[in-house]
N, C-alpha and C. Protein backbone atom coordinates (compact mmCIF):
# COMPACT_ATOMS: atom_id res chain seq x y z
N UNK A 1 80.48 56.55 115.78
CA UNK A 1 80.06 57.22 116.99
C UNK A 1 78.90 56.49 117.66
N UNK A 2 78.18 55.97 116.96
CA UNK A 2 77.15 54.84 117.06
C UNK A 2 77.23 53.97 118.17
N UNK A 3 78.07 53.80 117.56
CA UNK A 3 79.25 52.34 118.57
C UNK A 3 79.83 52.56 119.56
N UNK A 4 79.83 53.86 119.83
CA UNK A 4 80.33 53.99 121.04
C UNK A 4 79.24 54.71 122.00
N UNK A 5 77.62 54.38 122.02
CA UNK A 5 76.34 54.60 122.78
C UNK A 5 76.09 52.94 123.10
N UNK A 6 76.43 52.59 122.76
CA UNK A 6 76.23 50.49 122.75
C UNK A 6 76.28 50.63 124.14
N UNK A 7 77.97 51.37 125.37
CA UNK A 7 77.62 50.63 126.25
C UNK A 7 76.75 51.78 127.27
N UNK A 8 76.68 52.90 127.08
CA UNK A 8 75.83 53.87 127.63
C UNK A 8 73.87 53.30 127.09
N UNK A 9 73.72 52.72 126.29
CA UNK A 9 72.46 51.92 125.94
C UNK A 9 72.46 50.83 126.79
N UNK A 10 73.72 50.14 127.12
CA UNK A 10 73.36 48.54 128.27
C UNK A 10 72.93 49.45 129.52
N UNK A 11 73.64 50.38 129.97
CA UNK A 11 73.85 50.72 131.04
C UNK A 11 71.75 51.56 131.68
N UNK A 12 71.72 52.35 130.72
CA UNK A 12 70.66 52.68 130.43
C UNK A 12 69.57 51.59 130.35
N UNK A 13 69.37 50.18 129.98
CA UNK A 13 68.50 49.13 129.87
C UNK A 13 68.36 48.99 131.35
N UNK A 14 69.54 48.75 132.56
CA UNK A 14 70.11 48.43 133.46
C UNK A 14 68.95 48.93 134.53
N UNK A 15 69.29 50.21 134.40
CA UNK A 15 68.76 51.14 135.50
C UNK A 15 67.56 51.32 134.91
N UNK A 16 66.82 51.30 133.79
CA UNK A 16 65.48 51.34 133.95
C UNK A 16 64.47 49.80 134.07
N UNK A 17 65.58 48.81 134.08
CA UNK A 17 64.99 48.29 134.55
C UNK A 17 64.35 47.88 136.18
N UNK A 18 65.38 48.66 136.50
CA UNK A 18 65.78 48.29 138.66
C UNK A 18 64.52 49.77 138.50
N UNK A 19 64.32 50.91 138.56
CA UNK A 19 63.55 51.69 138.25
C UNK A 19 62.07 51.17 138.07
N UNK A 20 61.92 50.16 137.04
CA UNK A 20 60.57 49.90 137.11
C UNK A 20 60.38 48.98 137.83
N UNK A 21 61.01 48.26 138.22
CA UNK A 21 60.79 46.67 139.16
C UNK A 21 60.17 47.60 140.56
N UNK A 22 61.15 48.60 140.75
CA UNK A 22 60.78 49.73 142.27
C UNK A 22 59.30 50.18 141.58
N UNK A 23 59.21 50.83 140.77
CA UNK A 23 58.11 51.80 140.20
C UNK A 23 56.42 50.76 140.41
N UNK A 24 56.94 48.77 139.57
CA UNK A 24 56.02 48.15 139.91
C UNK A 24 55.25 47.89 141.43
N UNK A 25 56.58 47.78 141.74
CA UNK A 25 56.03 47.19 143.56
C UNK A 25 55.87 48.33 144.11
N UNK A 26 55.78 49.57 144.22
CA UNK A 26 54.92 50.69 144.76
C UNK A 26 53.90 50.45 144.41
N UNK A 27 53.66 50.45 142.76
CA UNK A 27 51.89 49.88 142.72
C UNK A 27 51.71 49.10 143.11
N UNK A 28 51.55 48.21 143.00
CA UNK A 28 51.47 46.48 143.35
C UNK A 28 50.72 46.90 144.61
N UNK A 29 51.60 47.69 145.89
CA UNK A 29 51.68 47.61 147.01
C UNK A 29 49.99 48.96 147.23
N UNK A 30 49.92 49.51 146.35
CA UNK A 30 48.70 50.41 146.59
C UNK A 30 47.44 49.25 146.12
N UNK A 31 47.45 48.54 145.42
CA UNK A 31 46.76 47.70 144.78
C UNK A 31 46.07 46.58 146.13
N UNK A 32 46.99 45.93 146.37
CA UNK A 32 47.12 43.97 147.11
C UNK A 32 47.99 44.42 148.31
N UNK A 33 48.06 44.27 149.38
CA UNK A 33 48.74 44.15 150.62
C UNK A 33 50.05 43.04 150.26
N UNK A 34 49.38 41.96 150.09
CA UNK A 34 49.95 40.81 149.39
C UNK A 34 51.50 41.05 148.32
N UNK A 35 51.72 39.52 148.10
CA UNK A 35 52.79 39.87 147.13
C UNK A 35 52.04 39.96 145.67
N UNK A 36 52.56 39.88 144.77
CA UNK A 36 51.74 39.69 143.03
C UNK A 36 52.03 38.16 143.12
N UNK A 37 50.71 37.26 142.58
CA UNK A 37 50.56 36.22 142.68
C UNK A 37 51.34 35.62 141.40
N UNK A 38 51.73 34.39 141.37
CA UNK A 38 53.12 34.00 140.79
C UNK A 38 51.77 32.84 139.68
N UNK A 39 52.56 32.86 138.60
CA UNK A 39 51.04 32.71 137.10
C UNK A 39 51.17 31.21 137.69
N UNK A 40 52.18 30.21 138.26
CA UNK A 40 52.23 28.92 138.52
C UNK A 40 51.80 28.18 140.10
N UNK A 41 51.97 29.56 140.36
CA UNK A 41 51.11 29.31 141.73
C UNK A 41 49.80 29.27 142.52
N UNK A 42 49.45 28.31 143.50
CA UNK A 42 48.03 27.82 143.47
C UNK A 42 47.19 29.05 144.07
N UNK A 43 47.87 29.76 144.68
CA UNK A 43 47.22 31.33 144.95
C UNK A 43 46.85 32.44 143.76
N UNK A 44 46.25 32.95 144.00
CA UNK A 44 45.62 34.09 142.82
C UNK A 44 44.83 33.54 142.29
N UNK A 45 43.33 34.26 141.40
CA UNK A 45 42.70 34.26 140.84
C UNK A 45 43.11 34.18 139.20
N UNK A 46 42.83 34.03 137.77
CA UNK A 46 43.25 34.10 136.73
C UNK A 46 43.17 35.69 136.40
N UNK A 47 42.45 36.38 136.79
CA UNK A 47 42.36 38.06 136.70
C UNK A 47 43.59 38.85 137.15
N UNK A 48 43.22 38.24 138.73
CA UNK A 48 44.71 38.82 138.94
C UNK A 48 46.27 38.80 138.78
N UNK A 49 46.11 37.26 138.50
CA UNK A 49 47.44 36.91 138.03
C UNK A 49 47.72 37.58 136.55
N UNK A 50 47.08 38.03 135.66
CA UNK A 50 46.98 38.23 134.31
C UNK A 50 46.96 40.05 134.52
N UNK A 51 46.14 40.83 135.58
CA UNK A 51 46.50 42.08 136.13
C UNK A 51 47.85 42.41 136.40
N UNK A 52 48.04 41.24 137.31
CA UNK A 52 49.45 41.92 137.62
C UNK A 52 51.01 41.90 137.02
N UNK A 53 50.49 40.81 135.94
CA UNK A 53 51.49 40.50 135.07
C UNK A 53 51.31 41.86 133.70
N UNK A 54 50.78 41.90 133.48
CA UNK A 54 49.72 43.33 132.43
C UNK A 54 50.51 44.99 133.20
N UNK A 55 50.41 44.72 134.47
CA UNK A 55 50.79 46.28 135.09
C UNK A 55 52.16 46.04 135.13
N UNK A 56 52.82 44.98 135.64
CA UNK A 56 54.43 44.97 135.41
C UNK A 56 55.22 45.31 134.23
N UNK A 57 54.34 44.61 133.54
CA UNK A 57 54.80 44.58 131.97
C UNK A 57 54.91 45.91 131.10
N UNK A 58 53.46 46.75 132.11
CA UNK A 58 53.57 48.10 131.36
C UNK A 58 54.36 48.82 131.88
N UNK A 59 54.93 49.12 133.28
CA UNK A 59 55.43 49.68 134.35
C UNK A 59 56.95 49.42 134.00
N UNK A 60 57.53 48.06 133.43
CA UNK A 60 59.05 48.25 132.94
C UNK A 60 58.63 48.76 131.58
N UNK A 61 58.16 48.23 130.71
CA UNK A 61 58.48 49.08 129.42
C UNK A 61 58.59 50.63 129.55
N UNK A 62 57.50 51.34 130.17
CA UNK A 62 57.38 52.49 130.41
C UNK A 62 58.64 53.03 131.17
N UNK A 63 59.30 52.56 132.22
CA UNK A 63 60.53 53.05 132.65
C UNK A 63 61.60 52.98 131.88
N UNK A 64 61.66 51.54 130.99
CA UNK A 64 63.47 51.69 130.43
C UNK A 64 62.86 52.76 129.16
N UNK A 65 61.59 53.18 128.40
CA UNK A 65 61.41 53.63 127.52
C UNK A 65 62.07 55.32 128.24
N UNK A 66 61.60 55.68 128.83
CA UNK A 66 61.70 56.93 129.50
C UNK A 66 63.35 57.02 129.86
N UNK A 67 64.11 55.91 130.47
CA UNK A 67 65.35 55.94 130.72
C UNK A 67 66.34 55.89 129.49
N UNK A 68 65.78 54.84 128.67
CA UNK A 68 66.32 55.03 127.47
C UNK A 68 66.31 56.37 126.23
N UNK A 69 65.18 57.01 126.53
CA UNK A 69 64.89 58.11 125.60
C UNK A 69 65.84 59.34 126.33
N UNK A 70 66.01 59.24 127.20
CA UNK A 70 67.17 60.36 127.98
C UNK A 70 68.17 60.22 128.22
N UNK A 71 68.91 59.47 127.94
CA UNK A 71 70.06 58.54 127.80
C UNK A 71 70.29 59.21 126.34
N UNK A 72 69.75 58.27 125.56
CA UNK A 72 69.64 59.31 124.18
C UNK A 72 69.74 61.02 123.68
N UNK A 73 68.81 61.04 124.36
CA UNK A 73 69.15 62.42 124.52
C UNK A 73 70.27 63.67 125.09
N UNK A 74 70.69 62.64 125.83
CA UNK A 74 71.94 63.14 126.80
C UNK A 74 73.42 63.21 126.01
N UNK A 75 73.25 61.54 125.24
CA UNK A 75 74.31 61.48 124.28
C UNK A 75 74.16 62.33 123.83
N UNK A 76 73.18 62.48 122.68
CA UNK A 76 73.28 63.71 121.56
C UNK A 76 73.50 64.64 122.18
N UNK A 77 73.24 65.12 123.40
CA UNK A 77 74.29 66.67 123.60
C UNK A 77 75.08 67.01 123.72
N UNK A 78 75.55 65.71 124.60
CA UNK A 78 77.64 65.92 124.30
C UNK A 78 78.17 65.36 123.82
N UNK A 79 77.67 64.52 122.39
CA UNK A 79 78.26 64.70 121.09
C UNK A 79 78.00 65.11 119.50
N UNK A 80 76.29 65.56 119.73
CA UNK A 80 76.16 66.26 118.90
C UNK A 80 75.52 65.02 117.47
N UNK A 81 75.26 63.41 117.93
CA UNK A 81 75.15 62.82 117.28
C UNK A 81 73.77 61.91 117.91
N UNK A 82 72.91 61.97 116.93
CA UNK A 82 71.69 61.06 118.04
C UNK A 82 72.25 59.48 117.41
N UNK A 83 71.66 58.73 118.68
CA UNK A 83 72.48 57.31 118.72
C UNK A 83 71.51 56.25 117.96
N UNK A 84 70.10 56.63 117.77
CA UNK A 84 69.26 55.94 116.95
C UNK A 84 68.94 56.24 115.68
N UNK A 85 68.01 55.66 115.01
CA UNK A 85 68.02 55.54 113.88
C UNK A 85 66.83 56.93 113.69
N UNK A 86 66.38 57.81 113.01
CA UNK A 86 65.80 59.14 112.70
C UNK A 86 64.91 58.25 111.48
N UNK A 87 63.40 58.88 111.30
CA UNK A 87 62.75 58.30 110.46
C UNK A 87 63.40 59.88 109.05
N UNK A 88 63.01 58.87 107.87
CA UNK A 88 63.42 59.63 107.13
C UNK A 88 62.55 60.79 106.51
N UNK A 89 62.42 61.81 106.28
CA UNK A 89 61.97 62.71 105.83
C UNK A 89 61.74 62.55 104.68
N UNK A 90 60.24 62.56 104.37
CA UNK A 90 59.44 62.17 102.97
C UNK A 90 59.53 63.43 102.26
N UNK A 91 59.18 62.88 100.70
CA UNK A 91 59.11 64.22 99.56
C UNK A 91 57.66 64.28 99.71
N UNK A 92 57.35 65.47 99.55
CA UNK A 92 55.87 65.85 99.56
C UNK A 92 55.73 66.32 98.14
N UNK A 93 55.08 65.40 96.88
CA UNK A 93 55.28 66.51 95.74
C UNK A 93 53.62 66.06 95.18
């Protein structure tokens, strides 16, 4: 059953990633008028280039994490099987 969340998990990577790329450049855009300065390019400061690479970075993880955790969740309700791995439940003795 596992195996069959594989392609509802691509699909899910997909859209949270287009999600945060949107989610980044709203900030970005409250931040710099500008575009986000490119790490090879002779524009930007080392702060900012290292800022804005730092807020992107957190801004997709944080979306596919959120897209992916409900995705998950969604499976397991209409089939009753969660698609990841469950930590295991320790003996307490």
């Amino acid at each position: 059953m596992k195996l069959l969340y594989k392609p509802f998990a691509i699909i899910a990577a997909l859209i949270g990633a287009k999600l945060g790329q949107a989610a980044f450049k709203r900030l970005w855009s409250k931040i710099d008028d500008a575009a986000p300065p490119i790490a090879t390019g002779p524009e930007g400061s080392l702060p900012k280039v290292v800022g804005a690479r730092a807020l992107e970075a957190a801004t997709m993880a944080g979306a596919v994490a959120v897209v992916e955790r409900v995705s998950a969740g969604t499976f397991h309700h209409f089939t009753g099987v969660w698609p990841g791995e469950r930590a295991q439940q320790r003996d307490q003795h």
